[in-house]
C-alpha atoms as a PDB file:
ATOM      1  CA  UNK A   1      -1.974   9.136   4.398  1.00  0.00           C
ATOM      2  CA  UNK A   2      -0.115   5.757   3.773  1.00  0.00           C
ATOM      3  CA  UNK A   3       3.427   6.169   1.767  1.00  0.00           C
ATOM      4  CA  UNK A   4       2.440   5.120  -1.587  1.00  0.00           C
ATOM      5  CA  UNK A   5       6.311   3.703  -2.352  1.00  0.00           C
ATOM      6  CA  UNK A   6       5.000   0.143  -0.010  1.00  0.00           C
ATOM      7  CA  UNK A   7       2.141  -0.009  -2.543  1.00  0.00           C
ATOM      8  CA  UNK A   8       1.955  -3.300  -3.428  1.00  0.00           C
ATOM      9  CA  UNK A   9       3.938  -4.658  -0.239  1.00  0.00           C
ATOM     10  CA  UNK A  10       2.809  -7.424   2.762  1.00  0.00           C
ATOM     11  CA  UNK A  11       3.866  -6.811   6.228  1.00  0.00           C
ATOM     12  CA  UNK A  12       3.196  -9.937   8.463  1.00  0.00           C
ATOM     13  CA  UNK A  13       2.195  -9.095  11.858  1.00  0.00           C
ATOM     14  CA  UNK A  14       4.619 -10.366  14.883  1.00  0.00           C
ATOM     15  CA  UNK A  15       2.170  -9.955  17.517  1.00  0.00           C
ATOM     16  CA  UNK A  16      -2.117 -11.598  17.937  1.00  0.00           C
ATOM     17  CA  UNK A  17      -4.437 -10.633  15.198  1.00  0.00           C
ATOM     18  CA  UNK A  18      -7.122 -11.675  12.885  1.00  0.00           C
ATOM     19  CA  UNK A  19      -4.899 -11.141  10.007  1.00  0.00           C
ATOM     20  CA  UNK A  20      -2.034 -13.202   9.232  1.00  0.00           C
ATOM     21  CA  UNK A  21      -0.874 -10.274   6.323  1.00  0.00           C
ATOM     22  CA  UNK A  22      -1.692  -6.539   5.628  1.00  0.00           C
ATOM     23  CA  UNK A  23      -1.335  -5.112   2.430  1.00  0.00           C
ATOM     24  CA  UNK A  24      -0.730  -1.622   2.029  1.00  0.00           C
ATOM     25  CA  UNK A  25      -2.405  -0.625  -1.320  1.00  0.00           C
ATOM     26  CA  UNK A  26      -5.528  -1.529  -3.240  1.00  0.00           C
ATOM     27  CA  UNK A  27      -2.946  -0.594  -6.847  1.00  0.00           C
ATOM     28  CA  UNK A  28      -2.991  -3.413  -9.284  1.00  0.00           C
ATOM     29  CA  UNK A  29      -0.190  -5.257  -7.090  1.00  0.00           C
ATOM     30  CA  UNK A  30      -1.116  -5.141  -4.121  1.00  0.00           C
ATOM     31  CA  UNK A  31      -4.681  -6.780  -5.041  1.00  0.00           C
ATOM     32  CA  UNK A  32      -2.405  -9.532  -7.212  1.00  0.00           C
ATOM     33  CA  UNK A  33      -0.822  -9.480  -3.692  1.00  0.00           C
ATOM     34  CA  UNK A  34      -3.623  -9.912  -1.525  1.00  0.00           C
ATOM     35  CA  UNK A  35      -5.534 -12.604  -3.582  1.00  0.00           C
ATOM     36  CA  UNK A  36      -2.424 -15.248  -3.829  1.00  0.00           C
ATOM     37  CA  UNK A  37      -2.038 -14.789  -0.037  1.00  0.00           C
ATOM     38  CA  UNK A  38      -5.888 -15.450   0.458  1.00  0.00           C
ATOM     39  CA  UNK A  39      -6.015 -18.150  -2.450  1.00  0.00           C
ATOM     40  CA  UNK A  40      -3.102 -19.518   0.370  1.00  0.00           C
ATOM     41  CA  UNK A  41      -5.253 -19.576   3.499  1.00  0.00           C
ATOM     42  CA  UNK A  42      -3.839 -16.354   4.507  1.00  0.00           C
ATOM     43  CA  UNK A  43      -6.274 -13.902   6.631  1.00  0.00           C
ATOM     44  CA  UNK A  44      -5.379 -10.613   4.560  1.00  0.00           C
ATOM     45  CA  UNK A  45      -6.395  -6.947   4.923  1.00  0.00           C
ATOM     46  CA  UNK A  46      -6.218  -4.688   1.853  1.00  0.00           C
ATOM     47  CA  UNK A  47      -5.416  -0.733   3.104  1.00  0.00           C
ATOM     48  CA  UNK A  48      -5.918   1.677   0.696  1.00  0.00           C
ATOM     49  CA  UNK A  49      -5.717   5.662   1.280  1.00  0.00           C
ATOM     50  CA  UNK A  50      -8.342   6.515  -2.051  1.00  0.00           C
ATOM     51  CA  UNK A  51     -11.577   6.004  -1.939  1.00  0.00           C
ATOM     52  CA  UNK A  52     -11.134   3.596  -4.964  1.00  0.00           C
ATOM     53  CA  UNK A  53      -8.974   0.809  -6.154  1.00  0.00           C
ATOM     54  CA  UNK A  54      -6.667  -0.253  -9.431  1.00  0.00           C
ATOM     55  CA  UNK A  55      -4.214   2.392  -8.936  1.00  0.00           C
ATOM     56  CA  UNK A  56      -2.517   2.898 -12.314  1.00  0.00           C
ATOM     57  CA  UNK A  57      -4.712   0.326 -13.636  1.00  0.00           C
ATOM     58  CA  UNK A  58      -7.916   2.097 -12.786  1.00  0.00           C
ATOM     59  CA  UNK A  59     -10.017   4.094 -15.224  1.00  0.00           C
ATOM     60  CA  UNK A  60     -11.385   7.603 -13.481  1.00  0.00           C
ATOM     61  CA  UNK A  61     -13.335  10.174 -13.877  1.00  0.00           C
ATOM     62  CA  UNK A  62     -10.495  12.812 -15.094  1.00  0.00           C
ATOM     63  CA  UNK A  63     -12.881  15.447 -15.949  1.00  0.00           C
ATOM     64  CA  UNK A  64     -16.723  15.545 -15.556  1.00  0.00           C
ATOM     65  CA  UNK A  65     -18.158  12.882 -17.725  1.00  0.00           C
ATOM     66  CA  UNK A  66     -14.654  12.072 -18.977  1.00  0.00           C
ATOM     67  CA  UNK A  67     -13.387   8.588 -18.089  1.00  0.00           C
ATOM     68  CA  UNK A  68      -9.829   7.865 -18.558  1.00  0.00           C
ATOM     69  CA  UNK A  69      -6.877   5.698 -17.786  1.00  0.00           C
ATOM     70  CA  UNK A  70      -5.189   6.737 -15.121  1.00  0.00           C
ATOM     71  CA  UNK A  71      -1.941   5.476 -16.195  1.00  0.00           C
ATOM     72  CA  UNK A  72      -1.550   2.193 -17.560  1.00  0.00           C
ATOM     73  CA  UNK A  73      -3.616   2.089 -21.044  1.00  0.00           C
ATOM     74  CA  UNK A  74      -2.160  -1.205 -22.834  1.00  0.00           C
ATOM     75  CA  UNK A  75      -1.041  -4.565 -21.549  1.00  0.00           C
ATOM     76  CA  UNK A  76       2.144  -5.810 -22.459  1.00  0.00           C
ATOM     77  CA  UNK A  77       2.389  -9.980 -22.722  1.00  0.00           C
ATOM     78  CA  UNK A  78       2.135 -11.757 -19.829  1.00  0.00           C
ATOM     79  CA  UNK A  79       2.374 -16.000 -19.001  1.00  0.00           C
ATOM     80  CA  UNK A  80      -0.623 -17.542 -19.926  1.00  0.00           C
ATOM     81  CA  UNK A  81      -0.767 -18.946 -16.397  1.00  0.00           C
ATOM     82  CA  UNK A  82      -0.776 -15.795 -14.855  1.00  0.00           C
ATOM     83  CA  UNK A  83      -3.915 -14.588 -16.932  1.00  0.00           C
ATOM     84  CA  UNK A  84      -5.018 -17.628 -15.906  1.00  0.00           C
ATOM     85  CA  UNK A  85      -4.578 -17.732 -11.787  1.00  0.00           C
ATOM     86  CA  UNK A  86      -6.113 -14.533 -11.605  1.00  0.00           C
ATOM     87  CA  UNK A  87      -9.425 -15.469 -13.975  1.00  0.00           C
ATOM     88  CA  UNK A  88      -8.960 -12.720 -16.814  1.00  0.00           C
ATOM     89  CA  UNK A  89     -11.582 -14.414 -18.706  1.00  0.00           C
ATOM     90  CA  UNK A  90     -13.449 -15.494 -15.887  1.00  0.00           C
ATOM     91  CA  UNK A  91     -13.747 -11.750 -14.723  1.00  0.00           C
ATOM     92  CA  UNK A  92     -14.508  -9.940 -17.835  1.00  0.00           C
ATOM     93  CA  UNK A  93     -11.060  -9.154 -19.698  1.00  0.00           C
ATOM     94  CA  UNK A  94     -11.444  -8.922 -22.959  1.00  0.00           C
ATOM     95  CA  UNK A  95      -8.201  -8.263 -24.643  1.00  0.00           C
ATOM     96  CA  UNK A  96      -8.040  -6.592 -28.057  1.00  0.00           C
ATOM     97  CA  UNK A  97      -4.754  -7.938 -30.523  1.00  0.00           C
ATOM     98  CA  UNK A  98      -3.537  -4.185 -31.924  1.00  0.00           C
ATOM     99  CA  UNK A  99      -2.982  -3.924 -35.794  1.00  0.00           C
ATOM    100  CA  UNK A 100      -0.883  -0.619 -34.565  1.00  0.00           C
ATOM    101  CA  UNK A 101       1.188  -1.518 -31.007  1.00  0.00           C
ATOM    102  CA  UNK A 102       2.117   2.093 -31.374  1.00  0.00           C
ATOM    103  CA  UNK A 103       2.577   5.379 -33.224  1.00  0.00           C
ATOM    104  CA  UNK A 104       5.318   8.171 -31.780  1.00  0.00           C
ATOM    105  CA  UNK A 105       5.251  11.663 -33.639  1.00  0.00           C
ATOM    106  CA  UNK A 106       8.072  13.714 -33.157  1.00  0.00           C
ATOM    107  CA  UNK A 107       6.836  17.247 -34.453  1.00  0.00           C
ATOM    108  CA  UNK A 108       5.384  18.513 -37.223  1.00  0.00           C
ATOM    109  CA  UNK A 109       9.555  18.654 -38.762  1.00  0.00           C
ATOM    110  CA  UNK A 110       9.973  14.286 -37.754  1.00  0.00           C
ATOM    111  CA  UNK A 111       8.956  11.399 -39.255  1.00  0.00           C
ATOM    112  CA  UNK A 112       6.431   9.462 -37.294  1.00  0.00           C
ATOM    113  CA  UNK A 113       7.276   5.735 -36.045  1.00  0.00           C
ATOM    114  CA  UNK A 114       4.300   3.362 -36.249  1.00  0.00           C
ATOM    115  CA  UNK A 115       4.847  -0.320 -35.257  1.00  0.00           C
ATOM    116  CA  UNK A 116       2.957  -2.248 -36.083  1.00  0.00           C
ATOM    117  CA  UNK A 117       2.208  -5.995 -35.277  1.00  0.00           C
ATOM    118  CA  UNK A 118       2.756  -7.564 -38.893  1.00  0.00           C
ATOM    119  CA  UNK A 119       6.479  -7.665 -39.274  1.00  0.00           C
ATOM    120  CA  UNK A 120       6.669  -6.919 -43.198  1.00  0.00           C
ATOM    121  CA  UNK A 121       4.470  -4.374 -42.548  1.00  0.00           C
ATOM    122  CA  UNK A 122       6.491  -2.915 -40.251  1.00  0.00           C
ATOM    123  CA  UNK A 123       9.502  -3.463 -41.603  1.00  0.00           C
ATOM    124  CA  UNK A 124       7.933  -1.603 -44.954  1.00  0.00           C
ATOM    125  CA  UNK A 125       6.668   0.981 -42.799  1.00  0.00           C
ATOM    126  CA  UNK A 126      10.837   1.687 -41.754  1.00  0.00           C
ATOM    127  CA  UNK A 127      12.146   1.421 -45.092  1.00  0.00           C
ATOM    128  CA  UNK A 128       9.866   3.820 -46.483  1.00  0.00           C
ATOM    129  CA  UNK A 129      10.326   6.366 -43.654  1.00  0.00           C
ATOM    130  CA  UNK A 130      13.944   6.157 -42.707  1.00  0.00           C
ATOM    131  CA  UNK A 131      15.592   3.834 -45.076  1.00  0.00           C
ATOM    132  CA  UNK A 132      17.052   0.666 -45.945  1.00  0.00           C
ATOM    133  CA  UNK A 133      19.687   0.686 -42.796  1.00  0.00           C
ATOM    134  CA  UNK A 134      17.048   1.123 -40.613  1.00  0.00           C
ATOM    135  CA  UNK A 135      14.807  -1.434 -41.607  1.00  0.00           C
ATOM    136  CA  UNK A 136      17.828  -4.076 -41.614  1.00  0.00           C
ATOM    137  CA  UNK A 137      19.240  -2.502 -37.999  1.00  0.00           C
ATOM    138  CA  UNK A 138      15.377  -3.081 -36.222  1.00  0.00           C
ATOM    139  CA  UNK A 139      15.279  -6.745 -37.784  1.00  0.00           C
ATOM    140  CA  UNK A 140      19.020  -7.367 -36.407  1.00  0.00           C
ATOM    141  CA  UNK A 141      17.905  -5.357 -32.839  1.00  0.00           C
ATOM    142  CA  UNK A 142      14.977  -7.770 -32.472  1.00  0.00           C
ATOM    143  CA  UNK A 143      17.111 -10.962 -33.229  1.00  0.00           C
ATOM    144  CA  UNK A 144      19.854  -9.651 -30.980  1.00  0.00           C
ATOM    145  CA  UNK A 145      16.969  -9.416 -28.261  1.00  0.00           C
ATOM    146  CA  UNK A 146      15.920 -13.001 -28.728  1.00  0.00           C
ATOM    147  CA  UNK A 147      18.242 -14.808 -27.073  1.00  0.00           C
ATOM    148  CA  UNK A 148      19.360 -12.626 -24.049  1.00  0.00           C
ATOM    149  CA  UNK A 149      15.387 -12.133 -23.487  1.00  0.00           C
ATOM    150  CA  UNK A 150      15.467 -16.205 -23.374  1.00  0.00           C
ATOM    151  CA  UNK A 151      17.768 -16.450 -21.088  1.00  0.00           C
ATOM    152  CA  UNK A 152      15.674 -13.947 -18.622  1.00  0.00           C
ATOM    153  CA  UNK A 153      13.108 -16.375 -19.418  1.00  0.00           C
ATOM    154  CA  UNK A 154      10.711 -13.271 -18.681  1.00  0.00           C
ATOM    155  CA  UNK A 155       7.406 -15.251 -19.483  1.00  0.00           C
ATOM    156  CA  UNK A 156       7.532 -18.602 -16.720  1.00  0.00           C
ATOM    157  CA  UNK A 157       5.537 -18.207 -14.031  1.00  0.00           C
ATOM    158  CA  UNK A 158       7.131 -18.830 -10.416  1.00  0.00           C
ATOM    159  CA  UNK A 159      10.648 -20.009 -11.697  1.00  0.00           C
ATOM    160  CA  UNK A 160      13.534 -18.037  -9.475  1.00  0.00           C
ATOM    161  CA  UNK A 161      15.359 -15.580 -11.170  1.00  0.00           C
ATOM    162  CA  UNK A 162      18.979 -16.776 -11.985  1.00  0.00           C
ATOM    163  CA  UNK A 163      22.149 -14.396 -11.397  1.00  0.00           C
ATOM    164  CA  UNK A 164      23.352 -12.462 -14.167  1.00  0.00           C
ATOM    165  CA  UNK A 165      26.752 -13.279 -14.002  1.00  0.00           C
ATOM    166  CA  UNK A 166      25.914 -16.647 -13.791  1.00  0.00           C
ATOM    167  CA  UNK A 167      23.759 -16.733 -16.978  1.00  0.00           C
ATOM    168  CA  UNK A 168      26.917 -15.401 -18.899  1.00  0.00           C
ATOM    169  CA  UNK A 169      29.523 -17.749 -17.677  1.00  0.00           C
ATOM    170  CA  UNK A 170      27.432 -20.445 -18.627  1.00  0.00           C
ATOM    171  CA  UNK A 171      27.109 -19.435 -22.235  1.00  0.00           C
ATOM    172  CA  UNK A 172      28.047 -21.925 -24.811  1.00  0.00           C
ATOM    173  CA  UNK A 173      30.180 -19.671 -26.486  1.00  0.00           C
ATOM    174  CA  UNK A 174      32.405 -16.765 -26.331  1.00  0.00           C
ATOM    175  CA  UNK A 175      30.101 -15.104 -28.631  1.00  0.00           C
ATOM    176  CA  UNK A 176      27.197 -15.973 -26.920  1.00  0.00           C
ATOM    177  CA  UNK A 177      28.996 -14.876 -23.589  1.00  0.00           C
ATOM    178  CA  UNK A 178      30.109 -11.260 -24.962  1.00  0.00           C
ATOM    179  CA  UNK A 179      26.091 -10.757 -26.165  1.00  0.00           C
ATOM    180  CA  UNK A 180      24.761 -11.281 -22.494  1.00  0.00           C
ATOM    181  CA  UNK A 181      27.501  -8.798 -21.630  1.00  0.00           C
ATOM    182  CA  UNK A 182      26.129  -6.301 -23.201  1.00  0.00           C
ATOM    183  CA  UNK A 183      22.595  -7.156 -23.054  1.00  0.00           C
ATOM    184  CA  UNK A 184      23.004  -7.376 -19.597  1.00  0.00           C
ATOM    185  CA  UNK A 185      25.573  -5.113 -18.507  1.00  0.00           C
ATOM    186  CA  UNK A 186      25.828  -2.672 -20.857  1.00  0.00           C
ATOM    187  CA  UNK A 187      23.760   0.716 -21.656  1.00  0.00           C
ATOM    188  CA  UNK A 188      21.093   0.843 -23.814  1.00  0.00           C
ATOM    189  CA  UNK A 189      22.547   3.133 -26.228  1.00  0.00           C
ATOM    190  CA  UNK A 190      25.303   0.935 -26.579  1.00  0.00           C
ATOM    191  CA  UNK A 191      22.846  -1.638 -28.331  1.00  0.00           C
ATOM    192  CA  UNK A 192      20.831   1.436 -29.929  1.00  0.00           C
ATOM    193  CA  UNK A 193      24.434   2.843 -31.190  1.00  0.00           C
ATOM    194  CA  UNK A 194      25.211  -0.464 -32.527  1.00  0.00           C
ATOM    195  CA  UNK A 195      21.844  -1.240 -34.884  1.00  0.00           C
ATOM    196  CA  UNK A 196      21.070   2.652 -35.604  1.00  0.00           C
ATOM    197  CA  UNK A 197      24.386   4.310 -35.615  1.00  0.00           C
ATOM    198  CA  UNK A 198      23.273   7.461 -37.757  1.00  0.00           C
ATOM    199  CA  UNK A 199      21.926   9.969 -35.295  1.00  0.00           C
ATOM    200  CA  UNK A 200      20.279  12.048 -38.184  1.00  0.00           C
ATOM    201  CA  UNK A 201      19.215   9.164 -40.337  1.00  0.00           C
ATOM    202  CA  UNK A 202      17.768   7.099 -36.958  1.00  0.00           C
ATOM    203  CA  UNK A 203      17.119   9.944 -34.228  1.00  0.00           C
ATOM    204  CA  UNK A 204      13.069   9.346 -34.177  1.00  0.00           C
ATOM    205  CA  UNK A 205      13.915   5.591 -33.797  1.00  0.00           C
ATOM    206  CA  UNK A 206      17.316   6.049 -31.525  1.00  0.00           C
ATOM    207  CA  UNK A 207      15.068   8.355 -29.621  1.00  0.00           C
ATOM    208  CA  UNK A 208      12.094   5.641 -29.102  1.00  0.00           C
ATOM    209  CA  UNK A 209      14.480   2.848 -28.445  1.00  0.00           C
ATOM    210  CA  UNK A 210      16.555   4.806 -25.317  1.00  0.00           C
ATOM    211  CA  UNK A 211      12.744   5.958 -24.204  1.00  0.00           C
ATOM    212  CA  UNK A 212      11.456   2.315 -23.997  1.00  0.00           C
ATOM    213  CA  UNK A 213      14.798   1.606 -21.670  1.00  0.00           C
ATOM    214  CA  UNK A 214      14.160   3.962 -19.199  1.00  0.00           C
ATOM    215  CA  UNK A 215      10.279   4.391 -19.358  1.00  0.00           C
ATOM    216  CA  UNK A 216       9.301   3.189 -15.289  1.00  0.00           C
ATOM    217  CA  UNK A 217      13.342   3.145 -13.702  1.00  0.00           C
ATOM    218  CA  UNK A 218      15.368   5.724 -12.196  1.00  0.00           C
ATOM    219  CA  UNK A 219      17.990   4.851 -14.463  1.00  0.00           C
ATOM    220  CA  UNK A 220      18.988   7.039 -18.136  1.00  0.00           C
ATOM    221  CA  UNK A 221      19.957   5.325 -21.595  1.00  0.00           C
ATOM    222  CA  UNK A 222      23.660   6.027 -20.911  1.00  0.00           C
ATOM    223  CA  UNK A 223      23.681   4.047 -17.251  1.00  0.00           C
ATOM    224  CA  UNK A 224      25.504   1.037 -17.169  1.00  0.00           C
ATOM    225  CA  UNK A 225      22.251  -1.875 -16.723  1.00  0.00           C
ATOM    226  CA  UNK A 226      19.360   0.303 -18.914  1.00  0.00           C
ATOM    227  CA  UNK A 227      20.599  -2.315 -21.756  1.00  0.00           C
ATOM    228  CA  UNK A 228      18.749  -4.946 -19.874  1.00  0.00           C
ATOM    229  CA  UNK A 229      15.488  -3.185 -19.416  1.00  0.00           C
ATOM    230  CA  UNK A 230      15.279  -2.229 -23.189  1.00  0.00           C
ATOM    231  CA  UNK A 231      16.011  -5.888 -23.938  1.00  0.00           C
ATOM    232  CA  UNK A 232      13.271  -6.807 -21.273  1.00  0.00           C
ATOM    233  CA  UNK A 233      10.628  -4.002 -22.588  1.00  0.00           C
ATOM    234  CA  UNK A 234      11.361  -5.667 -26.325  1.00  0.00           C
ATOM    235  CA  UNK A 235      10.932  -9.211 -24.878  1.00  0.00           C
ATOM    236  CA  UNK A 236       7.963 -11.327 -26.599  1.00  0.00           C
ATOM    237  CA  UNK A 237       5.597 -14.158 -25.802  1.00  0.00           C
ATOM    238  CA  UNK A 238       3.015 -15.934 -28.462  1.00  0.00           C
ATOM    239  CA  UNK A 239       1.871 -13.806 -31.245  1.00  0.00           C
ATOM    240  CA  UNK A 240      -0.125 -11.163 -29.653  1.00  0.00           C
ATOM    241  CA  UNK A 241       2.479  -8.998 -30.956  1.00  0.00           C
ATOM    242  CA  UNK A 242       4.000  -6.569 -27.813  1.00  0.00           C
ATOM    243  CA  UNK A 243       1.084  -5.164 -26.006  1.00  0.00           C
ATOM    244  CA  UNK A 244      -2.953  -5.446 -26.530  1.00  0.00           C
ATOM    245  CA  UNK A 245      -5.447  -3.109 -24.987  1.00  0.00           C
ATOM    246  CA  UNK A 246      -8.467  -4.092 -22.603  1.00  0.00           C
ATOM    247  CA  UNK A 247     -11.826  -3.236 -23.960  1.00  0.00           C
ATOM    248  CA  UNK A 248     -13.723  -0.917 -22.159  1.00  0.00           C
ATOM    249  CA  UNK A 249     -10.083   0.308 -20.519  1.00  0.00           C
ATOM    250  CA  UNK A 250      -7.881  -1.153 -18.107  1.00  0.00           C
ATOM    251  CA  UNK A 251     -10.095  -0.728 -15.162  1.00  0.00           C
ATOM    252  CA  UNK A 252     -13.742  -0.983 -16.882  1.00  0.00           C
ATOM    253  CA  UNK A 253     -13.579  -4.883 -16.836  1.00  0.00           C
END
């Protein structure tokens, strides 16, 4: 059984082969692995311990005559050129633009959170289920995300990642400087305490907020860093609002 933490990973081979790369992993990444290597001239084998491929993008058979998700059920935005190298169209992918991104229920005693893609609907949506502060703290969150979630530039394609502390001397301004501080350095809940301060009032969305930081690191809302992945999870590209789903399911294209 292969470790399935070097999912994803290429080890090149030091000594005569026929392959010039092996893969370890038929998961979503390591096939995006595999086929820029080939699409390089690269002689690649693809390892894989399942009888199947996709990983967390695949769609199984959970239960007899059920097919579901395994793990990844919506798409969040990605560079048009990457949809593009790797023929989304081309193979089948059909993506579906959401009306609803998202609803979270919090018990039969909370309020539930639906966001969804058109803004004033959204922002209607808040007022009427948690108030006025709330609806202005989620349209000054998503402002403050803007331009930290620029300057990660999240959405170019093959462009080397520049050092954080970098990126905030070179602000323009002090002001400018002290928001990449946070954004970048600080905890999430120091951004969630700062736009929903009321942990009664805004607990459903304080709670959603400090879940979308963590969801996929080892790290909690309170660890110094989490603010980044929040502002990185909130990032957006185009209009396609933050994630679509595939029709037919993530691995039924």
């Amino acid at each position: 059984m292969l470790d399935s933490s070097v999912e994803g990973k290429a080890t090149h081979i030091n000594h005569p082969s026929p392959f010039d790369a092996i893969v370890i992993g038929a998961g979503h990444n390591g096939l995006a692995t595999a086929t820029v290597l080939a699409r390089n001239n690269q002689r690649v084998l693809v390892l894989e311990k399942n009888g199947y491929v996709g990983g967390m993008g695949g769609t199984r058979e959970i239960l007899k005559g059920c097919q579901n998700e395994v793990g990844a059920s919506c798409m969040f935005p990605l560079s048009q050129e990457v949809k593009d190298y790797f023929e989304f169209e081309k193979n089948g992918v059909e993506l579906i633009p959401l009306p609803v991104m998202a609803v979270n229920l919090t018990g039969k005693d909370g309020r539930p959170l639906i966001f969804y893609k058109n803004s004033l609907k959204l922002a209607l949506g808040l007022l009427k289920n948690y108030g006025l502060s709330a609806m202005i703290g989620f349209g000054r969150f998503i402002k403050f995300c803007d331009y930290p979630a620029k300057m990660l530039d999240r959405y170019t394609a093959r462009k080397t990642p520049q050092n954080l502390a970098d990126m905030i001397a070179q602000a323009p301004t002090e002001a400018q400087r002290e928001q990449l501080e946070l954004a970048f350095n600080g905890s999430a809940m120091d951004i969630i305490d700062k736009f929903f301060p009321d942990p009664i009032k805004h607990k459903e969305l304080r709670a959603n907020m400090a879940f979308a930081a963590v969801q996929a690191t080892y790290k909690g809302p309170y660890s110094k860093g989490s603010a980044m992945c929040l502002i990185y999870t909130m990032a957006q590209e185009g209009s396609a609002g933050l994630m679509q789903r595939v029709k037919g399911g993530m691995g039924k294209s």
